[in-house]
N, C-alpha and C. Protein backbone atom coordinates (compact mmCIF):
# COMPACT_ATOMS: atom_id res chain seq x y z
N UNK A 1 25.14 -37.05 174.24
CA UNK A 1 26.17 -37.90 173.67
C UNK A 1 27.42 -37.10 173.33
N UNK A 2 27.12 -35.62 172.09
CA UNK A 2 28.67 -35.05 172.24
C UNK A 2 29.30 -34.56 173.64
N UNK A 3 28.37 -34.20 175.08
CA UNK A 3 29.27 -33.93 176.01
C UNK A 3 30.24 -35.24 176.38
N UNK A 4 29.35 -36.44 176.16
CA UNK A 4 30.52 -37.88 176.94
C UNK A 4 31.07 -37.87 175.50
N UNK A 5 31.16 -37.57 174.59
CA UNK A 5 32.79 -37.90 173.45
C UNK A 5 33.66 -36.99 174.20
N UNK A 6 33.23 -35.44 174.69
CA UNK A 6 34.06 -34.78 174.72
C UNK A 6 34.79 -34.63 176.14
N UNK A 7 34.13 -35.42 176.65
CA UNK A 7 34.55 -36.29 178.22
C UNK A 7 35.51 -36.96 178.28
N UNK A 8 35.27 -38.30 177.20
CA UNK A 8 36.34 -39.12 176.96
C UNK A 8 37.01 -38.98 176.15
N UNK A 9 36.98 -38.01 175.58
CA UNK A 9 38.20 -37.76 174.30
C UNK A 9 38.99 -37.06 175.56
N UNK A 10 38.93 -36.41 176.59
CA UNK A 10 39.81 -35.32 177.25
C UNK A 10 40.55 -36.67 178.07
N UNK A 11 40.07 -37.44 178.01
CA UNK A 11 40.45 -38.31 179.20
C UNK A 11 41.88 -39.28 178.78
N UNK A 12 41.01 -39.78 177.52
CA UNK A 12 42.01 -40.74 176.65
C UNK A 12 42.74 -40.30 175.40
N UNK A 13 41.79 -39.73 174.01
CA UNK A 13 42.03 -39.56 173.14
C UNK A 13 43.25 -38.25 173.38
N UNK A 14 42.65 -37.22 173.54
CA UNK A 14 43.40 -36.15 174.10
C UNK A 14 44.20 -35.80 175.37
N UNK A 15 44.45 -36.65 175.52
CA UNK A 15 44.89 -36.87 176.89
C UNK A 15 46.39 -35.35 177.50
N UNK A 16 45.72 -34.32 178.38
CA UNK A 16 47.11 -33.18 178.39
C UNK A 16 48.46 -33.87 178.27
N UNK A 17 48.49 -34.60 179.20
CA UNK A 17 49.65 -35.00 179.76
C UNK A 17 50.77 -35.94 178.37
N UNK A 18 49.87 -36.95 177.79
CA UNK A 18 50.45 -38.09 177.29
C UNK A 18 50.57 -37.31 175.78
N UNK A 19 49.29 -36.78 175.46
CA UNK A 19 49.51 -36.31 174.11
C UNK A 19 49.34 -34.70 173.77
N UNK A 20 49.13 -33.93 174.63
CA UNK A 20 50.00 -32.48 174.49
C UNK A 20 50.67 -32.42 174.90
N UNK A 21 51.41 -33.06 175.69
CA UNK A 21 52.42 -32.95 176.59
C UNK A 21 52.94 -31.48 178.16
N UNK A 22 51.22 -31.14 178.24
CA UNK A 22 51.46 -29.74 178.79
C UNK A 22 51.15 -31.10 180.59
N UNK A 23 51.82 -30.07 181.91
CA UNK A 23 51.61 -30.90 182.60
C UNK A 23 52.66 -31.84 183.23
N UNK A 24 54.02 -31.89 182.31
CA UNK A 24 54.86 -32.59 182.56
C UNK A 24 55.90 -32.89 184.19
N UNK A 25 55.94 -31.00 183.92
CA UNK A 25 56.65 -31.24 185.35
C UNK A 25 56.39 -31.91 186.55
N UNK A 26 54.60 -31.40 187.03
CA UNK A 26 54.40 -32.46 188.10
C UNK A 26 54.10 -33.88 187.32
N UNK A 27 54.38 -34.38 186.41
CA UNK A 27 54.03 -35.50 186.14
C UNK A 27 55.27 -36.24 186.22
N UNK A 28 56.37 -35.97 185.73
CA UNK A 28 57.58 -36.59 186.37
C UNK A 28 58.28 -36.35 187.63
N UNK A 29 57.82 -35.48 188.48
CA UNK A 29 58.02 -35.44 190.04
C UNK A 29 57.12 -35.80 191.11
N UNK A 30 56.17 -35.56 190.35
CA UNK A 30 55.05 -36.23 192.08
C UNK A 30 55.26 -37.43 191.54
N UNK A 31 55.00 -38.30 190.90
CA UNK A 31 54.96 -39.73 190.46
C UNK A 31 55.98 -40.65 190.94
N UNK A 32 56.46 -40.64 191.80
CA UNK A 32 57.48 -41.40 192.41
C UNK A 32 56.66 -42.70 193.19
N UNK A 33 55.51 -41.96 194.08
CA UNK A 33 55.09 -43.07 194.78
C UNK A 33 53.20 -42.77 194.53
N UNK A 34 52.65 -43.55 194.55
CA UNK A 34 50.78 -43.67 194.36
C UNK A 34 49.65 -42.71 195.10
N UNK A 35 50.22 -42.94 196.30
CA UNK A 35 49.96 -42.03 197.15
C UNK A 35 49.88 -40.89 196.95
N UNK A 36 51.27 -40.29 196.57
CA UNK A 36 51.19 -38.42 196.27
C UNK A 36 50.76 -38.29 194.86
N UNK A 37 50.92 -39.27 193.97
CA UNK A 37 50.41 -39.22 192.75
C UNK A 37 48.91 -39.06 193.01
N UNK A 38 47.82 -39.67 193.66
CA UNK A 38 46.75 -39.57 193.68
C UNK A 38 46.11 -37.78 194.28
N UNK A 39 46.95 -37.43 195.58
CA UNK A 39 46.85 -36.73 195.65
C UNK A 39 47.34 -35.29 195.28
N UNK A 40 47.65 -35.56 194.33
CA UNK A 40 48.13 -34.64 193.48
C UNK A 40 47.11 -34.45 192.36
N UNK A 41 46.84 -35.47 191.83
CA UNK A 41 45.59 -35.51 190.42
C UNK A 41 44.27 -35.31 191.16
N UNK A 42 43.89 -35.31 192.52
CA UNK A 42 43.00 -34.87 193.25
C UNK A 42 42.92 -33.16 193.32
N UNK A 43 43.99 -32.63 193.63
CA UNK A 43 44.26 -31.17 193.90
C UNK A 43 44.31 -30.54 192.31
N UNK A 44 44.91 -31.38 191.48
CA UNK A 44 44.92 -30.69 190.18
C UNK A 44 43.74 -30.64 189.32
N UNK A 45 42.75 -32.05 189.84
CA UNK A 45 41.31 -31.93 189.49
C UNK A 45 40.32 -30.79 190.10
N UNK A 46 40.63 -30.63 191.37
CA UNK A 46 39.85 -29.80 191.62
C UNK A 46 40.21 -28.05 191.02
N UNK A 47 41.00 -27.62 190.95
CA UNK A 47 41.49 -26.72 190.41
C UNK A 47 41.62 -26.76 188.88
N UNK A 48 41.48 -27.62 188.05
CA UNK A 48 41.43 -27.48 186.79
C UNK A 48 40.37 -27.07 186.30
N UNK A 49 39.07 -28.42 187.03
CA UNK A 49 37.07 -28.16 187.21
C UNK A 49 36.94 -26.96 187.33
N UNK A 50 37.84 -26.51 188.73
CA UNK A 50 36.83 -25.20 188.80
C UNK A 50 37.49 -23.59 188.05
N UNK A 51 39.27 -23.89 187.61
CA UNK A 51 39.55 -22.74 186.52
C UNK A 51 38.91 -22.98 185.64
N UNK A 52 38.42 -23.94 185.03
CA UNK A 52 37.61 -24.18 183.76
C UNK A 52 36.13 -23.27 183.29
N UNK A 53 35.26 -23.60 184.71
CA UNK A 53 34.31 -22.82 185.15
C UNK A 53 34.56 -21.50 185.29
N UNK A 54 35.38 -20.61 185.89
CA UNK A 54 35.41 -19.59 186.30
C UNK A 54 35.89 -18.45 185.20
N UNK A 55 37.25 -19.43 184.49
CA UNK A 55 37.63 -18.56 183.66
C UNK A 55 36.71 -18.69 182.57
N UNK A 56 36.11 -19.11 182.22
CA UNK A 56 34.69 -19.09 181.24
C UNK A 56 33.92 -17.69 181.71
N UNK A 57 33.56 -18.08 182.70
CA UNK A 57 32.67 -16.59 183.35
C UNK A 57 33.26 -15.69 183.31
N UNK A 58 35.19 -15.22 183.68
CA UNK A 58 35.62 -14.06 183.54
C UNK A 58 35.97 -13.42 182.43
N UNK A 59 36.03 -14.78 180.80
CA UNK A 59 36.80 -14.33 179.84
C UNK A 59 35.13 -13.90 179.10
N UNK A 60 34.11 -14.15 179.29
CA UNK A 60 32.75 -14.34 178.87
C UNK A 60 32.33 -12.94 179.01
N UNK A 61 31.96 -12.89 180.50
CA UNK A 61 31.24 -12.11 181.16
C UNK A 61 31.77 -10.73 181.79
N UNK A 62 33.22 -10.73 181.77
CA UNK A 62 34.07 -9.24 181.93
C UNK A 62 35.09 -9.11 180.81
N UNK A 63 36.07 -9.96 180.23
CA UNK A 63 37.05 -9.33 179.18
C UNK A 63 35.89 -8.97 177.99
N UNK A 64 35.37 -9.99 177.48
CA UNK A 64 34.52 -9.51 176.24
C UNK A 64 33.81 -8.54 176.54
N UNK A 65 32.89 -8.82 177.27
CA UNK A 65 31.83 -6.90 177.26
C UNK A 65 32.86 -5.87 177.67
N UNK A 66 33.72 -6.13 178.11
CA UNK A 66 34.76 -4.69 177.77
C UNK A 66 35.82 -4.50 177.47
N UNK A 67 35.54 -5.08 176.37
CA UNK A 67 36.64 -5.38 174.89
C UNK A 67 38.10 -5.51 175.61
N UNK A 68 38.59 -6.18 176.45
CA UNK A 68 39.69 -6.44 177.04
C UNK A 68 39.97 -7.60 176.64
N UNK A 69 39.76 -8.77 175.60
CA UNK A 69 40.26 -10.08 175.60
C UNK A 69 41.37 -10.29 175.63
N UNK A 70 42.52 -9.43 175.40
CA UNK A 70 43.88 -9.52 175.04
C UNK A 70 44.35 -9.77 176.66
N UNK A 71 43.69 -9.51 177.85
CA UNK A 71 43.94 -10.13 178.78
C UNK A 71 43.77 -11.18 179.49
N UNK A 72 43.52 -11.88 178.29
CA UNK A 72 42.95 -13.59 178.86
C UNK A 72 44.15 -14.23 179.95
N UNK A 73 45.01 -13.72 179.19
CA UNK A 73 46.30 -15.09 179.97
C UNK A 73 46.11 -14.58 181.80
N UNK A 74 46.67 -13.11 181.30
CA UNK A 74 46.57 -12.62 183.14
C UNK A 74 45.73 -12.97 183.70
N UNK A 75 44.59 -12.40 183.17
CA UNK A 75 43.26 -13.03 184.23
C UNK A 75 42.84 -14.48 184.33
N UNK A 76 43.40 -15.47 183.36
CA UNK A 76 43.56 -16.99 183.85
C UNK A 76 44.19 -17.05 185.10
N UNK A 77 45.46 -16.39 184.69
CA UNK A 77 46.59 -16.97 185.98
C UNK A 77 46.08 -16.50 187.20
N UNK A 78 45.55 -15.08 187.84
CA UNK A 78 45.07 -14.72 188.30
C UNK A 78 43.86 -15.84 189.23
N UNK A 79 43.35 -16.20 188.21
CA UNK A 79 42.24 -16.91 188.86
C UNK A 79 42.83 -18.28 189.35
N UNK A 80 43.51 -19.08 188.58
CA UNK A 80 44.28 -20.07 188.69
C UNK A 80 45.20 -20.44 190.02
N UNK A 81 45.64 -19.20 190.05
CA UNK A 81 46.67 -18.70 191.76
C UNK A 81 45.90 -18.57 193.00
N UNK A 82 44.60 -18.43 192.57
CA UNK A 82 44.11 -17.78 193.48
C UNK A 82 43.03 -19.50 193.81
N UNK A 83 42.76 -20.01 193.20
CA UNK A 83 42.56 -21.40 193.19
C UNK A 83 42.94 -22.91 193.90
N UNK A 84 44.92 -22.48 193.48
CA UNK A 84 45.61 -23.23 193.89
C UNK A 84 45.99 -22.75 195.77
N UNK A 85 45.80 -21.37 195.63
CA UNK A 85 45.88 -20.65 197.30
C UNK A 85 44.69 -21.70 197.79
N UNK A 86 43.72 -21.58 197.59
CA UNK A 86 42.46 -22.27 198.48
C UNK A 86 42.70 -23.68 198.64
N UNK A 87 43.43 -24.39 197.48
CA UNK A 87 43.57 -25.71 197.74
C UNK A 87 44.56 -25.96 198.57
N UNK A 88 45.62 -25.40 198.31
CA UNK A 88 47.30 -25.21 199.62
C UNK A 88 46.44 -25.28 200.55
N UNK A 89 45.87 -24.22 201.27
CA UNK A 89 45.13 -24.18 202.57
C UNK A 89 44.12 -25.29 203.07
N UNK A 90 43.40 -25.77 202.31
CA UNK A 90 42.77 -27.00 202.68
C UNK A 90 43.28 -27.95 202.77
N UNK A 91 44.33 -28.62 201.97
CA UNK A 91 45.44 -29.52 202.05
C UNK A 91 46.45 -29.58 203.40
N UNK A 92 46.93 -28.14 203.63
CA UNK A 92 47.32 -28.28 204.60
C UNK A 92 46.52 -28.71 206.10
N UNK A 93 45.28 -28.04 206.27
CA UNK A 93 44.60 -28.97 207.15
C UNK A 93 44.02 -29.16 207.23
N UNK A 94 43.65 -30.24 206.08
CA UNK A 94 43.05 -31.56 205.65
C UNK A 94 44.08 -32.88 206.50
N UNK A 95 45.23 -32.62 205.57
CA UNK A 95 46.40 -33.82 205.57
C UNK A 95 47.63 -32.82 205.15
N UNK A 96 48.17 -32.96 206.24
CA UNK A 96 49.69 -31.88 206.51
C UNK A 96 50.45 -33.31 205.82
N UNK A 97 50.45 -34.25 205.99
CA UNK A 97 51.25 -35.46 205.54
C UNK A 97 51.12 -35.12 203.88
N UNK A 98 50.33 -35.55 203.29
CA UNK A 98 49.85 -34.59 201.80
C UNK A 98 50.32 -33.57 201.62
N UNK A 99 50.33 -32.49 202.49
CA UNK A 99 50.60 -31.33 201.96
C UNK A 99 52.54 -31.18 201.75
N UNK A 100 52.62 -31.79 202.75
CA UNK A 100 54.41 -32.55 202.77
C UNK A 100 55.24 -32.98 201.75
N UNK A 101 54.09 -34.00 201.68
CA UNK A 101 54.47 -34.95 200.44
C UNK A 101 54.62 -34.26 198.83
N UNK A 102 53.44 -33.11 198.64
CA UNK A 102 53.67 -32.39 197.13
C UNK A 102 54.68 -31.94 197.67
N UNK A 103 54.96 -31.07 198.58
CA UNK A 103 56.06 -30.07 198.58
C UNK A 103 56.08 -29.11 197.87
N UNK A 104 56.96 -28.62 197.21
CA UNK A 104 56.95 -27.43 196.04
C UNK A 104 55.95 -27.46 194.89
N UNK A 105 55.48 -28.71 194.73
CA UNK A 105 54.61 -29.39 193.52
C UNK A 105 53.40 -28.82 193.72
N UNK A 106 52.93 -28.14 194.85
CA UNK A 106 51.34 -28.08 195.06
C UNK A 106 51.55 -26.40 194.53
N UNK A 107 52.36 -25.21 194.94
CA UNK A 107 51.85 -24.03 194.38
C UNK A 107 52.97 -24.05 193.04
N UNK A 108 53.33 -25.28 192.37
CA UNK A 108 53.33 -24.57 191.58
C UNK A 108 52.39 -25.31 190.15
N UNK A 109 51.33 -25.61 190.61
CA UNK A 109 50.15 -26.17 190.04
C UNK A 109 49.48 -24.60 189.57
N UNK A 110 49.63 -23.75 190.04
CA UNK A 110 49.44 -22.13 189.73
C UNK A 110 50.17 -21.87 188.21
N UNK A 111 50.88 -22.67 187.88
CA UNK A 111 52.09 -22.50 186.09
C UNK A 111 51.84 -23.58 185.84
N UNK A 112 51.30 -24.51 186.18
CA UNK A 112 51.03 -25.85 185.53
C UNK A 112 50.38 -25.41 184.20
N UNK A 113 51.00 -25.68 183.16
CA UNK A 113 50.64 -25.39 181.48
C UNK A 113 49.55 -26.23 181.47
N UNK A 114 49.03 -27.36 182.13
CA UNK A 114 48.04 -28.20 181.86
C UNK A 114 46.60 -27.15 182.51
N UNK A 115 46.61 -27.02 183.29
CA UNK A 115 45.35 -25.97 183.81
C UNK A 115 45.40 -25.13 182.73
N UNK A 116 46.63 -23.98 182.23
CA UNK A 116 46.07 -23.35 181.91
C UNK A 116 45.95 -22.77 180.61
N UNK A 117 46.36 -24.46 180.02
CA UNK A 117 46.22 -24.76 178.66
C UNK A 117 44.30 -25.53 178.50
N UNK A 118 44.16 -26.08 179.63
CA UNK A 118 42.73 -26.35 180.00
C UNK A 118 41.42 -25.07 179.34
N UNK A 119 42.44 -24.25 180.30
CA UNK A 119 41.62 -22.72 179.76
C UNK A 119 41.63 -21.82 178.73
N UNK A 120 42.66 -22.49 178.39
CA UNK A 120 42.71 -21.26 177.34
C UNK A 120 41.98 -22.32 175.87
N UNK A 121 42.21 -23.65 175.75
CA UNK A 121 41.63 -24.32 174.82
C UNK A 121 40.23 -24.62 174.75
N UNK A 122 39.85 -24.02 176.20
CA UNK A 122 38.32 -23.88 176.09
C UNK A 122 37.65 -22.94 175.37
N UNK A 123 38.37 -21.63 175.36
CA UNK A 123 37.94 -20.54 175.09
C UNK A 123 38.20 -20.59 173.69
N UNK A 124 39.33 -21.14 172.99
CA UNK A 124 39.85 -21.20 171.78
C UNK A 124 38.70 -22.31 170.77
N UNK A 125 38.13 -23.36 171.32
CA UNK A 125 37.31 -24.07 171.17
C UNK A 125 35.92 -23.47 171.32
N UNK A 126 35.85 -22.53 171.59
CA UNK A 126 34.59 -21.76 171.89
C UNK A 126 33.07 -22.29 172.66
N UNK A 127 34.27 -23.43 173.66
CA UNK A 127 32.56 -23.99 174.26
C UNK A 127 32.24 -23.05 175.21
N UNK A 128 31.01 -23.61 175.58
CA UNK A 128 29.77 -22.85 176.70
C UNK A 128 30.33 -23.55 177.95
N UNK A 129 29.54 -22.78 179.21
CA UNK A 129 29.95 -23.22 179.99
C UNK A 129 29.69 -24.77 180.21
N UNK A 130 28.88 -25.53 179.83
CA UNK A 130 28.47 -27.21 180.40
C UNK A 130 29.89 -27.13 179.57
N UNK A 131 29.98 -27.54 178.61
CA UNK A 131 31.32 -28.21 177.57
C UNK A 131 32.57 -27.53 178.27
N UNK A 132 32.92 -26.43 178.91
CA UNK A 132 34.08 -26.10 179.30
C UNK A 132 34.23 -27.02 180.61
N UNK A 133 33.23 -26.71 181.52
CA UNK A 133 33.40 -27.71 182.46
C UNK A 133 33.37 -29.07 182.55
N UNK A 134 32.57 -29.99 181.87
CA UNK A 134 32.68 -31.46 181.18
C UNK A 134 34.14 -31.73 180.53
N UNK A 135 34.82 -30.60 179.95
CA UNK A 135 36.35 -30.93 179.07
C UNK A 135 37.08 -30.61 180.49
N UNK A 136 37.06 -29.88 181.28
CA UNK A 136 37.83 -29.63 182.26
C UNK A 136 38.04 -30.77 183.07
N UNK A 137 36.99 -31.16 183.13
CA UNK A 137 36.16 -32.48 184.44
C UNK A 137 36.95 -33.64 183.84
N UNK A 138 36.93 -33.82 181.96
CA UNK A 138 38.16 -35.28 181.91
C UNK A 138 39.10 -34.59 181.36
N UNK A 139 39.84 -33.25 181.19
CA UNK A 139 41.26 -33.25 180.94
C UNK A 139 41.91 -33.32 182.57
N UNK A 140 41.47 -33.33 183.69
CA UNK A 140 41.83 -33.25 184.82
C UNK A 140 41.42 -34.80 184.82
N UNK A 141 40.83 -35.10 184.66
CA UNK A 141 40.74 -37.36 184.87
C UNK A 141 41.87 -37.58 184.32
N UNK A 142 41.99 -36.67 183.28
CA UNK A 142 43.16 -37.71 181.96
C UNK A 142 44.35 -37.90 182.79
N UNK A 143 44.79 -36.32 183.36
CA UNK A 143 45.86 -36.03 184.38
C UNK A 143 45.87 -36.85 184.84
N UNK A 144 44.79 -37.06 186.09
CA UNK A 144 44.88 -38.12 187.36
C UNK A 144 45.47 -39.32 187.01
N UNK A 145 44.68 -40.05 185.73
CA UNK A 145 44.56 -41.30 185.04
C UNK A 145 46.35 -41.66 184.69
N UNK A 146 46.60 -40.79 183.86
CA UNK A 146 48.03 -40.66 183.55
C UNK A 146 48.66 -40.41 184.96
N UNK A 147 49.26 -39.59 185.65
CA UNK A 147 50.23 -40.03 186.81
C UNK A 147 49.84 -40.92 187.67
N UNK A 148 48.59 -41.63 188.13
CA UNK A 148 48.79 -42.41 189.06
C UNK A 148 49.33 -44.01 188.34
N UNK A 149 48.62 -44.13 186.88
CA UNK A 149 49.38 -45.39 186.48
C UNK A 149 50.74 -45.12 185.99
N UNK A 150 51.57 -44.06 186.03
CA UNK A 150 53.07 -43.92 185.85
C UNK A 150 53.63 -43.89 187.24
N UNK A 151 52.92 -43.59 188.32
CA UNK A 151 53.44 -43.19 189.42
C UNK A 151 52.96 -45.21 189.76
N UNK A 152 52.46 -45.88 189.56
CA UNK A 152 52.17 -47.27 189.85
C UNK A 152 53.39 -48.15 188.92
N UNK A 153 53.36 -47.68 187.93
CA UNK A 153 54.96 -48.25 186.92
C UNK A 153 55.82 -47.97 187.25
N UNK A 154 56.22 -46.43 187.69
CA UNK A 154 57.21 -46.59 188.74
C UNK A 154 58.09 -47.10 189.89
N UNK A 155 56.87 -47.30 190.47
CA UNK A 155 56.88 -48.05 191.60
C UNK A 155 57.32 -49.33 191.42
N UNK A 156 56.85 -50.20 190.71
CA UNK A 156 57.05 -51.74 189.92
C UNK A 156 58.49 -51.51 189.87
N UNK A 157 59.36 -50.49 188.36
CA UNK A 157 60.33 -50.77 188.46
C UNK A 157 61.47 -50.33 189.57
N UNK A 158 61.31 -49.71 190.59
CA UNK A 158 61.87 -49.70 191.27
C UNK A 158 62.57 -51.08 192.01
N UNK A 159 61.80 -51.99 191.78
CA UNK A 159 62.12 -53.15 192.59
C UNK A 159 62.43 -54.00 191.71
N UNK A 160 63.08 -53.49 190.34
CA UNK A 160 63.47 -54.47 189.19
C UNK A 160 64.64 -54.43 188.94
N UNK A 161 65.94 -55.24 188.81
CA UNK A 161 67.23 -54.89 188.21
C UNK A 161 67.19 -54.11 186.73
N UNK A 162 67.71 -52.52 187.10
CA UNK A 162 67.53 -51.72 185.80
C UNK A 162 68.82 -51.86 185.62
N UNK A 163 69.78 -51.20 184.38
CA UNK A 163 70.59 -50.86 184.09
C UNK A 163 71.38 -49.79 184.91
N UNK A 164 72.37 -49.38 185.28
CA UNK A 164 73.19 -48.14 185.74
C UNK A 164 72.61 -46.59 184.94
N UNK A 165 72.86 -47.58 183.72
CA UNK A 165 72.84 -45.70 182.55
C UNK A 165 71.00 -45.47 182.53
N UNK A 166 70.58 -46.62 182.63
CA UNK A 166 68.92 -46.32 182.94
C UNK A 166 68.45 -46.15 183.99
N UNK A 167 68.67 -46.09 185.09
CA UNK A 167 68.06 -46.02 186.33
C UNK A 167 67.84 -44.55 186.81
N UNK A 168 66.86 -44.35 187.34
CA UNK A 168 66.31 -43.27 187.82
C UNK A 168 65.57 -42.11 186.69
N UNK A 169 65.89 -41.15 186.10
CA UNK A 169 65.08 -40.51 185.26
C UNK A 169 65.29 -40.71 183.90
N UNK A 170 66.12 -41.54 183.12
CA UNK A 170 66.00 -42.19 181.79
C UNK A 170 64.90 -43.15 181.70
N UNK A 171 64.65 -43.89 182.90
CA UNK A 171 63.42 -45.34 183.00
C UNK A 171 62.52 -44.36 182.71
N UNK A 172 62.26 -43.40 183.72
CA UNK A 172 60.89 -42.34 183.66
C UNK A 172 60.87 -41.84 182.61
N UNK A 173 61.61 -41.31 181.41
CA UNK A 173 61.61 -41.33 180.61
C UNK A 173 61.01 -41.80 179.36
N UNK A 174 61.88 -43.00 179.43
CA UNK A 174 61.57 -44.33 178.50
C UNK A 174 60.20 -44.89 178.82
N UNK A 175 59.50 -45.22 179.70
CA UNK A 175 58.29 -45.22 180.39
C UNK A 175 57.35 -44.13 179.98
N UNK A 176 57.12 -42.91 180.22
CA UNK A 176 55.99 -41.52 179.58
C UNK A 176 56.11 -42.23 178.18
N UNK A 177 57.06 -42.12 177.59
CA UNK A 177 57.16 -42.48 176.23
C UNK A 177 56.37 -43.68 175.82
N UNK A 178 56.47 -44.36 176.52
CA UNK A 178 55.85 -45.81 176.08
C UNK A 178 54.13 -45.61 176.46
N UNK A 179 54.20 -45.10 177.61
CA UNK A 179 52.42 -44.75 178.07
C UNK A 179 51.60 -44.44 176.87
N UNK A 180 52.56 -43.16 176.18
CA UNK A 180 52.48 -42.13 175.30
C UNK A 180 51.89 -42.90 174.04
N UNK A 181 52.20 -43.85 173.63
CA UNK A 181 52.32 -44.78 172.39
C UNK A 181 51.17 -45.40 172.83
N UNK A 182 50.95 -45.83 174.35
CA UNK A 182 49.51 -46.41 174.32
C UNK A 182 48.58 -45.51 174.17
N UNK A 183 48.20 -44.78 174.75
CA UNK A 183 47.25 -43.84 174.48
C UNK A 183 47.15 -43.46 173.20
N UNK A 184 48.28 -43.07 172.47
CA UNK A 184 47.63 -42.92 171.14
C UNK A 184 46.67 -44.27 170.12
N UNK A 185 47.06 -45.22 171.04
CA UNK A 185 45.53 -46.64 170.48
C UNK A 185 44.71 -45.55 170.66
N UNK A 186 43.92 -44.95 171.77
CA UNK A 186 42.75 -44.88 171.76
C UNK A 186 42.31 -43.53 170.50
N UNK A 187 42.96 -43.38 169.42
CA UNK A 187 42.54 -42.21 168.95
C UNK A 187 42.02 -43.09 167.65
N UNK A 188 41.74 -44.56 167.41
CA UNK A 188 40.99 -45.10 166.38
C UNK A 188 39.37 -44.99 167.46
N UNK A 189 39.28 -45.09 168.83
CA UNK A 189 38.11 -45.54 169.57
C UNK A 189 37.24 -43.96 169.14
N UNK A 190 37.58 -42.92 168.93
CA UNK A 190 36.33 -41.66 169.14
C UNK A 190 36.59 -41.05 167.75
C-alpha cells in the first residue's frame, strides 16, 4: 500500500512538472502538438525509470563505500547523458519522424531538472531501490500525464479566437498555471 501512495502521490499529488515546477522547458516546447508530447513523456519515462534505478546503485554501491558522496550530482549527470545517448539512438531508428519532431528537446532531456531532481530526491528521501524506482515510474507518469493533457489544451486553443496580447506563449502560460491549480485538488486525496 505505501509503494501505490508513493506512486500516486508522484503522479498527482507531487506532480514534477505542475508542482515543483522542475521539467518546464520541455514542457512548454514539446507540447505544441499530442503526438510529440507523447513521445516525449515516453523517452523521458524511460530515462527517468531507469536514472532512478541506476543512480541508486551508483550513489549506494560506489560513492558511499568510498566516501565520495559529494559527487552525487556528476555521477547523476553522467549516468543520465549516457541514458538519454541510448534513447537518441533508438529513437532515431525506431521513428526518425519522432526523432525530428523532439529536435533539440530529446538531448537535452540529459539537464532536464526533472530527471535529475528525480534522483537526487530519491536519495535525499532515502528510499531503497523498489521505492526509488516505483517514485521514478510515477514522477515520469506525472510528466507524461502533465504534457500530453497541456499539449491536448493546446491544441484546442489553437483553433479558438484568442486575444493578440494572449496568443501564443502568454495562453501557454496562463494555461500551466491553471493545470497547476488543478492538481493542487489532488493534495486533500493522499
Amino acid at each position: 500500500m505505501e509503494l501505490f501512495i508513493l506512486f500516486l502521490s508522484a503522479i498527482l499529488v507531487n506532480n514534477f512538472v505542475l508542482s515543483r515546477f522542475l521539467g518546464i522547458c520541455p514542457f512548454l516546447g514539446v507540447s505544441k502538438k499530442v503526438e510529440t508530447a507523447v513521445g516525449m513523456g515516453m523517452a523521458v519515462t524511460f530515462v527517468m525509470t531507469l536514472a532512478s534505478m541506476i543512480t541508486y546503485i551508483v550513489y549506494n554501491w560506489i560513492l558511499v563505500p568510498f566516501k565520495i558522496e559529494y559527487l552525487y550530482t556528476i555521477a547523476f549527470i553522467l549516468v543520465i547523458a549516457s541514458l538519454v545517448q541510448f534513447v537518441e539512438m533508438v529513437i532515431q531508428k525506431i521513428s526518425p519522424t519522432l526523432y525530428q519532431a523532439l529536435g533539440v528537446y530529446l538531448p537535452l532531456i540529459t539537464t532536464n531538472c526533472a530527471v535529475l531532481g528525480v534522483a537526487v530526491l530519491n536519495m535525499n528521501e532515502g528510499y531503497n531501490l523498489i521505492q526509488s524506482i516505483v517514485h521514478g515510474v510515477g514522477a515520469a507518469l506525472g510528466f507524461t500525464l502533465a504534457i500530453v493533457l497541456f499539449a491536448g489544451i493546446r491544441e484546442r486553443i489553437e483553433n479558438n479566437n484568442i486575444l493578440t496580447a494572449f496568443q501564443g506563449f502568454p495562453i501557454a502560460l496562463i494555461t500551466a498555471g491553471l493545470m497547476s491549480i488543478a492538481f493542487l485538488g489532488f493534495q486533500g486525496l493522499l
